[in-house]
PDB file of N, CA and C in Angstrom:
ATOM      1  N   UNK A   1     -24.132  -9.866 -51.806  1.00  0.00           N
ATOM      2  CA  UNK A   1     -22.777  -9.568 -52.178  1.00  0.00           C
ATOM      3  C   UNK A   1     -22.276  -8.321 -51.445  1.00  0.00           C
ATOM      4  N   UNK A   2     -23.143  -6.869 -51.433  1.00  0.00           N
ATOM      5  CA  UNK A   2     -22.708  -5.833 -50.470  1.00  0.00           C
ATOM      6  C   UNK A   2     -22.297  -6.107 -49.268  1.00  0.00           C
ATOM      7  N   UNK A   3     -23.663  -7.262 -48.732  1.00  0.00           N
ATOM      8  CA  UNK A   3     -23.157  -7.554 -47.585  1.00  0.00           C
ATOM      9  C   UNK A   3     -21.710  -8.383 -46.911  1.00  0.00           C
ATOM     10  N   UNK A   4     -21.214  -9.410 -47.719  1.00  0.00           N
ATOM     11  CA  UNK A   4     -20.169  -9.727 -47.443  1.00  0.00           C
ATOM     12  C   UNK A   4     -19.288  -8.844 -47.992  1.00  0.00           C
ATOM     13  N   UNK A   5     -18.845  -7.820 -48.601  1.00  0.00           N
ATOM     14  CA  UNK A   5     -18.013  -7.087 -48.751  1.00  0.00           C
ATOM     15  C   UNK A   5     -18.458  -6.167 -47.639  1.00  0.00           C
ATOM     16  N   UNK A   6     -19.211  -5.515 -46.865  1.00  0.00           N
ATOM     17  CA  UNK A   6     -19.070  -4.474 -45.963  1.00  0.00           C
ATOM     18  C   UNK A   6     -18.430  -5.555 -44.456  1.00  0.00           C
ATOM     19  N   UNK A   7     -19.038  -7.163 -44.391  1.00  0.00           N
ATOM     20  CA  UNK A   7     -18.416  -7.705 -43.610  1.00  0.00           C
ATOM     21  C   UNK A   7     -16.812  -8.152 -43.669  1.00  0.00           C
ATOM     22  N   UNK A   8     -16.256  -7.831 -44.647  1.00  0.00           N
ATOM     23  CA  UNK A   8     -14.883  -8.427 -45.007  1.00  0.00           C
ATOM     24  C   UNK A   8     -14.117  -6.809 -44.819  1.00  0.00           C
ATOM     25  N   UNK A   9     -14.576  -5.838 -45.165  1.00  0.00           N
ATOM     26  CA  UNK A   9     -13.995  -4.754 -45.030  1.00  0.00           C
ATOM     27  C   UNK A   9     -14.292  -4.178 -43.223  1.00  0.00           C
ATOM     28  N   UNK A  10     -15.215  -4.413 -42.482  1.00  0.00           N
ATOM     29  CA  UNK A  10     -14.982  -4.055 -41.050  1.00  0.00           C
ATOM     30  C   UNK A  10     -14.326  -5.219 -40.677  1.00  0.00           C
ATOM     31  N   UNK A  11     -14.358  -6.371 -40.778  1.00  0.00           N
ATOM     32  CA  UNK A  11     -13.401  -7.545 -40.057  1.00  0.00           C
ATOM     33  C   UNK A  11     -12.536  -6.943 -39.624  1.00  0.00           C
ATOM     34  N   UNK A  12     -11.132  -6.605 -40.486  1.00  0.00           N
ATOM     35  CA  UNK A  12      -9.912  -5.642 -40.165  1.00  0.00           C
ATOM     36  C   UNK A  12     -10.279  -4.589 -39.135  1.00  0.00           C
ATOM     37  N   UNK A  13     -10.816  -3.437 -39.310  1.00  0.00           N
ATOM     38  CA  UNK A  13     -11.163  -3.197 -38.014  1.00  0.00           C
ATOM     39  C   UNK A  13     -11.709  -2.883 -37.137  1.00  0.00           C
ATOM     40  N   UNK A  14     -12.767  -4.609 -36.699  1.00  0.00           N
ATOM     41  CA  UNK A  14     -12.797  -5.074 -35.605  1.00  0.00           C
ATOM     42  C   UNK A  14     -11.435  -5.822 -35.185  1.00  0.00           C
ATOM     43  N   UNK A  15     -10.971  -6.288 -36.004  1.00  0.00           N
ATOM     44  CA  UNK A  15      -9.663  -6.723 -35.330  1.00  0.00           C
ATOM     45  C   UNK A  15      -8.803  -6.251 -34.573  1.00  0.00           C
ATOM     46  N   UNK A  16      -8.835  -5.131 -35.294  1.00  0.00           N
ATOM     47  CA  UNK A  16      -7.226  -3.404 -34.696  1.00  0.00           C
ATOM     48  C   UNK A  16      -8.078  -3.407 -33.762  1.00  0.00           C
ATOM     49  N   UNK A  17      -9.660  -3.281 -33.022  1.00  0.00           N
ATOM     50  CA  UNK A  17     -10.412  -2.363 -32.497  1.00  0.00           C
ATOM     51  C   UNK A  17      -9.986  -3.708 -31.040  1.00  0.00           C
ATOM     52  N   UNK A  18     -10.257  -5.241 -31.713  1.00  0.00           N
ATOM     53  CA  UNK A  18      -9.639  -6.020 -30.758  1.00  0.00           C
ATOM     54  C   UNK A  18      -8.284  -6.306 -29.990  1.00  0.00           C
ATOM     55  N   UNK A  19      -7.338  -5.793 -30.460  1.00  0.00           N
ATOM     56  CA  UNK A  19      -5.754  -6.006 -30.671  1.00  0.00           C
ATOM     57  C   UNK A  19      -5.659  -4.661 -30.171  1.00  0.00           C
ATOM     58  N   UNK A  20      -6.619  -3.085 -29.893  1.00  0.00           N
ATOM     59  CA  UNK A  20      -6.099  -2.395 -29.695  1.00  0.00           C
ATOM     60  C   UNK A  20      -6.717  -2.888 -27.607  1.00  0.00           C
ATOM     61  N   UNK A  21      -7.751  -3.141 -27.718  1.00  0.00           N
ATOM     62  CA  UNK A  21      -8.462  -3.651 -26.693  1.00  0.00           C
ATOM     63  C   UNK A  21      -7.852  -4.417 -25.605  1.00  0.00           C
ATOM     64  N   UNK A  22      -6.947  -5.486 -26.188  1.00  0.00           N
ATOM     65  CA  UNK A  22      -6.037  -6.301 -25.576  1.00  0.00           C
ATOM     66  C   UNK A  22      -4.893  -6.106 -24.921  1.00  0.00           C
ATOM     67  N   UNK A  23      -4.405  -5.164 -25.704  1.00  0.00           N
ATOM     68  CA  UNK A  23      -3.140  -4.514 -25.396  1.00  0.00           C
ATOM     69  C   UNK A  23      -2.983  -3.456 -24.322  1.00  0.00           C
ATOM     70  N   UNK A  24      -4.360  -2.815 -24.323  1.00  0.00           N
ATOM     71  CA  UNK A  24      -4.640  -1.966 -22.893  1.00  0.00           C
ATOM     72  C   UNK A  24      -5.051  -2.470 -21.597  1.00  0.00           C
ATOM     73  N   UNK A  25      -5.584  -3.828 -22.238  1.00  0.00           N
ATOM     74  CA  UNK A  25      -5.954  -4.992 -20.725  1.00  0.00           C
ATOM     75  C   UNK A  25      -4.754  -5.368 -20.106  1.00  0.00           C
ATOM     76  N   UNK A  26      -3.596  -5.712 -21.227  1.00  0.00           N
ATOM     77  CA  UNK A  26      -2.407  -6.137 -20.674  1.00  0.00           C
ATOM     78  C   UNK A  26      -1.709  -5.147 -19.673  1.00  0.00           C
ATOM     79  N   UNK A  27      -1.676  -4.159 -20.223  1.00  0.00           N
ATOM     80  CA  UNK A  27      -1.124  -3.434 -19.502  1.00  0.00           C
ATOM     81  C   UNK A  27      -1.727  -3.009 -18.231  1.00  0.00           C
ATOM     82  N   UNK A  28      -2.866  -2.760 -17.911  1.00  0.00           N
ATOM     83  CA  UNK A  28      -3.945  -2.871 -17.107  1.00  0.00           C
ATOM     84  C   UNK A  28      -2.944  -3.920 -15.988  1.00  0.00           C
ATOM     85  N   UNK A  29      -3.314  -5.414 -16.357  1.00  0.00           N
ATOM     86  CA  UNK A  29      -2.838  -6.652 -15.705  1.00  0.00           C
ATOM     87  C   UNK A  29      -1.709  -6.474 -15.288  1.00  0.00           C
ATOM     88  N   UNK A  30      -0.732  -5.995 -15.950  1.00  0.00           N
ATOM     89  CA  UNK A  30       0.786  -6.085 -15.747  1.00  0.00           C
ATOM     90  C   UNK A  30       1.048  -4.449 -14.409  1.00  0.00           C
ATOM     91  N   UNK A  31      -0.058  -3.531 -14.886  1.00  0.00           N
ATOM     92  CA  UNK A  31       0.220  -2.627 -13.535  1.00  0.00           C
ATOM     93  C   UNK A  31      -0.810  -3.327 -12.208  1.00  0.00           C
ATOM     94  N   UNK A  32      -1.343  -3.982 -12.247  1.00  0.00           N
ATOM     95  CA  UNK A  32      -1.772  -4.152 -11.340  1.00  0.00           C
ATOM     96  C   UNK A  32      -1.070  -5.012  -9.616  1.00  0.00           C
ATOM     97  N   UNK A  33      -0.332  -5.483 -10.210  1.00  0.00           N
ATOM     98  CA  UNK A  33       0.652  -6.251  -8.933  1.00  0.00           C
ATOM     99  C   UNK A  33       0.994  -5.197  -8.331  1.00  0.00           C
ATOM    100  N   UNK A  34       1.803  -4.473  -8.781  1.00  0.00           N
ATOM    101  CA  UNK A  34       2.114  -2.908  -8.635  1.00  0.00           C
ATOM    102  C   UNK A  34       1.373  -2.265  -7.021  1.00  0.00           C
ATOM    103  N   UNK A  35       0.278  -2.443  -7.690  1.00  0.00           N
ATOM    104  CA  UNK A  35      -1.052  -1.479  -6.520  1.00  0.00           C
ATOM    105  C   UNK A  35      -1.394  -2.699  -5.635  1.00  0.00           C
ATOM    106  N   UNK A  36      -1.442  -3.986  -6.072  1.00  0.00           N
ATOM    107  CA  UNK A  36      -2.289  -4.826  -5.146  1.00  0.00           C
ATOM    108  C   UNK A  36      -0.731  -4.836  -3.683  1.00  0.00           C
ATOM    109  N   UNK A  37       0.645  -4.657  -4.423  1.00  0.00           N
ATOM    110  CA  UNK A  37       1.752  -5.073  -3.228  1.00  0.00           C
ATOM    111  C   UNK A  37       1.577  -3.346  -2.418  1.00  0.00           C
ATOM    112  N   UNK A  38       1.138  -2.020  -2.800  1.00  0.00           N
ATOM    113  CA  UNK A  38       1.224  -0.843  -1.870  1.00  0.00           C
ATOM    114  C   UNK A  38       0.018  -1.609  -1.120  1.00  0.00           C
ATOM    115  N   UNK A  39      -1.208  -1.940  -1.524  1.00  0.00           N
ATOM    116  CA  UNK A  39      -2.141  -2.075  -0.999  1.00  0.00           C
ATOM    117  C   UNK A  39      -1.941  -3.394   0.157  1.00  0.00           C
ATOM    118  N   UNK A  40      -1.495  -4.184  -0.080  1.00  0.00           N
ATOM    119  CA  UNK A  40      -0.743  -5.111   0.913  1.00  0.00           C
ATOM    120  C   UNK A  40       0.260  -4.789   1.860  1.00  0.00           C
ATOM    121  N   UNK A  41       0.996  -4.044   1.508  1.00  0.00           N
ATOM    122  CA  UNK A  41       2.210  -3.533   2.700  1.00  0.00           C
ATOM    123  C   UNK A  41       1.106  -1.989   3.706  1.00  0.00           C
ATOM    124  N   UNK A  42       0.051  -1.807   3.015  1.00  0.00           N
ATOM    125  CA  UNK A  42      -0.649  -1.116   3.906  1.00  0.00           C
ATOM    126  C   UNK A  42      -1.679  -1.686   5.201  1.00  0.00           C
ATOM    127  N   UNK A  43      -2.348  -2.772   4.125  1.00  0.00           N
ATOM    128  CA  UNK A  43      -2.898  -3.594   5.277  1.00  0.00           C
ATOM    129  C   UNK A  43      -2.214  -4.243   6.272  1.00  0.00           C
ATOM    130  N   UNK A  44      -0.954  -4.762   5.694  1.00  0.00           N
ATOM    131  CA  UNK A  44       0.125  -5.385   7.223  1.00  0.00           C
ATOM    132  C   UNK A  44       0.474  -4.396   7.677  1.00  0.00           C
ATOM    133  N   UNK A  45       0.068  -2.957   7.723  1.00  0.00           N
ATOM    134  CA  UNK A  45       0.428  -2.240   8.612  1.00  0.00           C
ATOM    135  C   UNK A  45      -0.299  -1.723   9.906  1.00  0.00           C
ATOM    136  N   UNK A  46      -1.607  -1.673   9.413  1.00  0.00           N
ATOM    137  CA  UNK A  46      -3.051  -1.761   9.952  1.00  0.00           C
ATOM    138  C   UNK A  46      -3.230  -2.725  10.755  1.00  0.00           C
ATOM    139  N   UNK A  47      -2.962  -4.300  10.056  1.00  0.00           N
ATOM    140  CA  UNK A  47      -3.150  -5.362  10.800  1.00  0.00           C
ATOM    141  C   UNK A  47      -1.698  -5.427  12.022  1.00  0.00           C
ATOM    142  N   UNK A  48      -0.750  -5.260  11.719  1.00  0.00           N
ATOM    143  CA  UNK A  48       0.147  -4.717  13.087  1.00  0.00           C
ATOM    144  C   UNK A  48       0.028  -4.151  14.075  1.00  0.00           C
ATOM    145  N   UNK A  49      -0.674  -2.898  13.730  1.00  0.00           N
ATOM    146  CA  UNK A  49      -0.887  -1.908  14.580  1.00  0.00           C
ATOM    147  C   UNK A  49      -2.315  -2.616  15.695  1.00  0.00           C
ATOM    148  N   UNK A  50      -2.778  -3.073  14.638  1.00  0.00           N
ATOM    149  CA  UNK A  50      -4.426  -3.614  15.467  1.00  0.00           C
ATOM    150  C   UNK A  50      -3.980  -4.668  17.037  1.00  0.00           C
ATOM    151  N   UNK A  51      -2.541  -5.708  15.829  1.00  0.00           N
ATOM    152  CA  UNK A  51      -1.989  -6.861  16.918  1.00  0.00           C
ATOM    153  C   UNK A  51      -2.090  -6.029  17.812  1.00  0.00           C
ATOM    154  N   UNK A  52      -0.935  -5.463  18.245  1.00  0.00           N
ATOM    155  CA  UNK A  52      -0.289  -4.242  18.818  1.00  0.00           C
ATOM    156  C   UNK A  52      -0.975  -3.940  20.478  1.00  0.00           C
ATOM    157  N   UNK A  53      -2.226  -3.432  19.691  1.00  0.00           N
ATOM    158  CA  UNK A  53      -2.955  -2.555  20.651  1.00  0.00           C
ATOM    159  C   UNK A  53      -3.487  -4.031  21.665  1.00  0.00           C
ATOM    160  N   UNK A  54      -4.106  -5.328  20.994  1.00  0.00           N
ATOM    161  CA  UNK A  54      -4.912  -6.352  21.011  1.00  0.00           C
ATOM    162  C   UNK A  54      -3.757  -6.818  22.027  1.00  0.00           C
ATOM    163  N   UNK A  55      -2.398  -7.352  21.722  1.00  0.00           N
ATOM    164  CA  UNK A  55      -1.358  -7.623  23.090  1.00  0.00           C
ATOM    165  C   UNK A  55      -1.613  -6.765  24.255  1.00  0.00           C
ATOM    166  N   UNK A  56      -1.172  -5.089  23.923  1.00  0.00           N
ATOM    167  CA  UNK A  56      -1.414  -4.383  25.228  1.00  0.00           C
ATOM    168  C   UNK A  56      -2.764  -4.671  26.014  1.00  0.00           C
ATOM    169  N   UNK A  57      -3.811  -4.498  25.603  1.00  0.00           N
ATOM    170  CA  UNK A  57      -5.198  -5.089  26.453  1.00  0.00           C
ATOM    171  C   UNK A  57      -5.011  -6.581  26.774  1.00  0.00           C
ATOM    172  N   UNK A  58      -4.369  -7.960  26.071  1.00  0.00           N
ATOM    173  CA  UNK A  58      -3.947  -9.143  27.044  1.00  0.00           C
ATOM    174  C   UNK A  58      -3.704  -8.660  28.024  1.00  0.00           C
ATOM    175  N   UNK A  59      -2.164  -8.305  27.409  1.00  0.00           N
ATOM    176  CA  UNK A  59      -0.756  -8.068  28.980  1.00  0.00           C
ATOM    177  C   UNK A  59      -1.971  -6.995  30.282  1.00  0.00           C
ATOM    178  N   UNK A  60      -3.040  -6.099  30.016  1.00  0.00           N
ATOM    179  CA  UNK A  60      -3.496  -5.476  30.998  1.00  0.00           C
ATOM    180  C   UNK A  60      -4.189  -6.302  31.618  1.00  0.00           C
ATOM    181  N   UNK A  61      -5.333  -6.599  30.767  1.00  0.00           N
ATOM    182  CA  UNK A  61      -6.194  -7.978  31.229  1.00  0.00           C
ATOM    183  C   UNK A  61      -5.768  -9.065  32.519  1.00  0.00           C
ATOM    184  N   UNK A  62      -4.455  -9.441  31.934  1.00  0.00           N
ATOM    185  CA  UNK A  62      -4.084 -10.520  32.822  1.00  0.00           C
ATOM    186  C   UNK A  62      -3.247 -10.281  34.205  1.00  0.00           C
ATOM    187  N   UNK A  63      -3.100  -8.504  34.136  1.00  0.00           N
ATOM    188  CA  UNK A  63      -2.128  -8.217  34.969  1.00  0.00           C
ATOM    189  C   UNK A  63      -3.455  -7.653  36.279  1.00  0.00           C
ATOM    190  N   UNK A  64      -4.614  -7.392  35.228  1.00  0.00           N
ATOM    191  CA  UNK A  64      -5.437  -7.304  36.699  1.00  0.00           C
ATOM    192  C   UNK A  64      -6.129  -8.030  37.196  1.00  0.00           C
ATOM    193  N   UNK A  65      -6.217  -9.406  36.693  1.00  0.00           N
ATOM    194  CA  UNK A  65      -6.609 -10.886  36.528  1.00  0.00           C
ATOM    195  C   UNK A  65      -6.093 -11.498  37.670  1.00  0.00           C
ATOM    196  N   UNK A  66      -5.327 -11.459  38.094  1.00  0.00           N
ATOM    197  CA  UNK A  66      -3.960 -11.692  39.096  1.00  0.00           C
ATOM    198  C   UNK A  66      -4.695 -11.768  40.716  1.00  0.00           C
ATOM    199  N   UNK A  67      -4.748 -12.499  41.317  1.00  0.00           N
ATOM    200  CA  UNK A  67      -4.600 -12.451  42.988  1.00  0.00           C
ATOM    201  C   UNK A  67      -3.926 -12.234  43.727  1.00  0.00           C
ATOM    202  N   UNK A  68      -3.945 -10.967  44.226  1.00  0.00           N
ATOM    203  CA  UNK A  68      -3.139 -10.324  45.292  1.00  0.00           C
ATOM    204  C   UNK A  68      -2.196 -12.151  46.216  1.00  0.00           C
ATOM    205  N   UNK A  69      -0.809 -12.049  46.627  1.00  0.00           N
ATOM    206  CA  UNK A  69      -0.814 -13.845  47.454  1.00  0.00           C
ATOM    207  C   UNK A  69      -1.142 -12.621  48.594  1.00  0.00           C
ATOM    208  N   UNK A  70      -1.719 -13.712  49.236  1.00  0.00           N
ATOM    209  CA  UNK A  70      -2.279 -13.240  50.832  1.00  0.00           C
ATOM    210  C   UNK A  70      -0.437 -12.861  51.629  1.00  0.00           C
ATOM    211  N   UNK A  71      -0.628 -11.698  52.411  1.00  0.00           N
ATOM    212  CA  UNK A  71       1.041 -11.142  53.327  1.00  0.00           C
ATOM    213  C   UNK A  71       0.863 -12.011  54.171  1.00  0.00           C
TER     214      UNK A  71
END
C-alpha cells in the first residue's frame, strides 16, 4: 500500500519533470534551423571561394596547354 501511494504521488512529478523536459527540446528544435541556415550560408561561401580558385587553375591549365600555331 506505501508503495503505490509513494508511486501515485511521484507520477505527477515525473510528469512536470517530463513536460518540463519537452518543452526545452522544443525549443532546442525550433532554434536550431536558425544555426543550421548561418552554418549553410557559410559553407556556400567556402564552397565558392574553393570553385573560384579551382576555375582560375582550369583557365591557367589550359592556357598553357595550348600549342604555340607554327609563324
Amino acid at each position: 500500500m506505501l508503495l503505490v501511494r509513494l508511486t501515485s504521488a511521484a507520477a505527477p512529478a515525473a510528469l512536470s519533470l517530463s513536460l518540463t523536459l519537452t518543452t526545452s527540446l522544443r525549443t532546442l528544435v525550433m532554434r536550431t534551423p536558425a544555426r543550421l541556415r548561418e552554418d549553410t550560408i557559410l559553407l556556400n561561401l567556402a564552397v565558392k571561394t574553393l570553385e573560384r580558385q579551382l576555375k582560375r587553375i582550369a583557365r591557367v591549365h589550359s592556357d598553357f596547354t595550348h600549342r604555340m600555331l607554327p609563324a
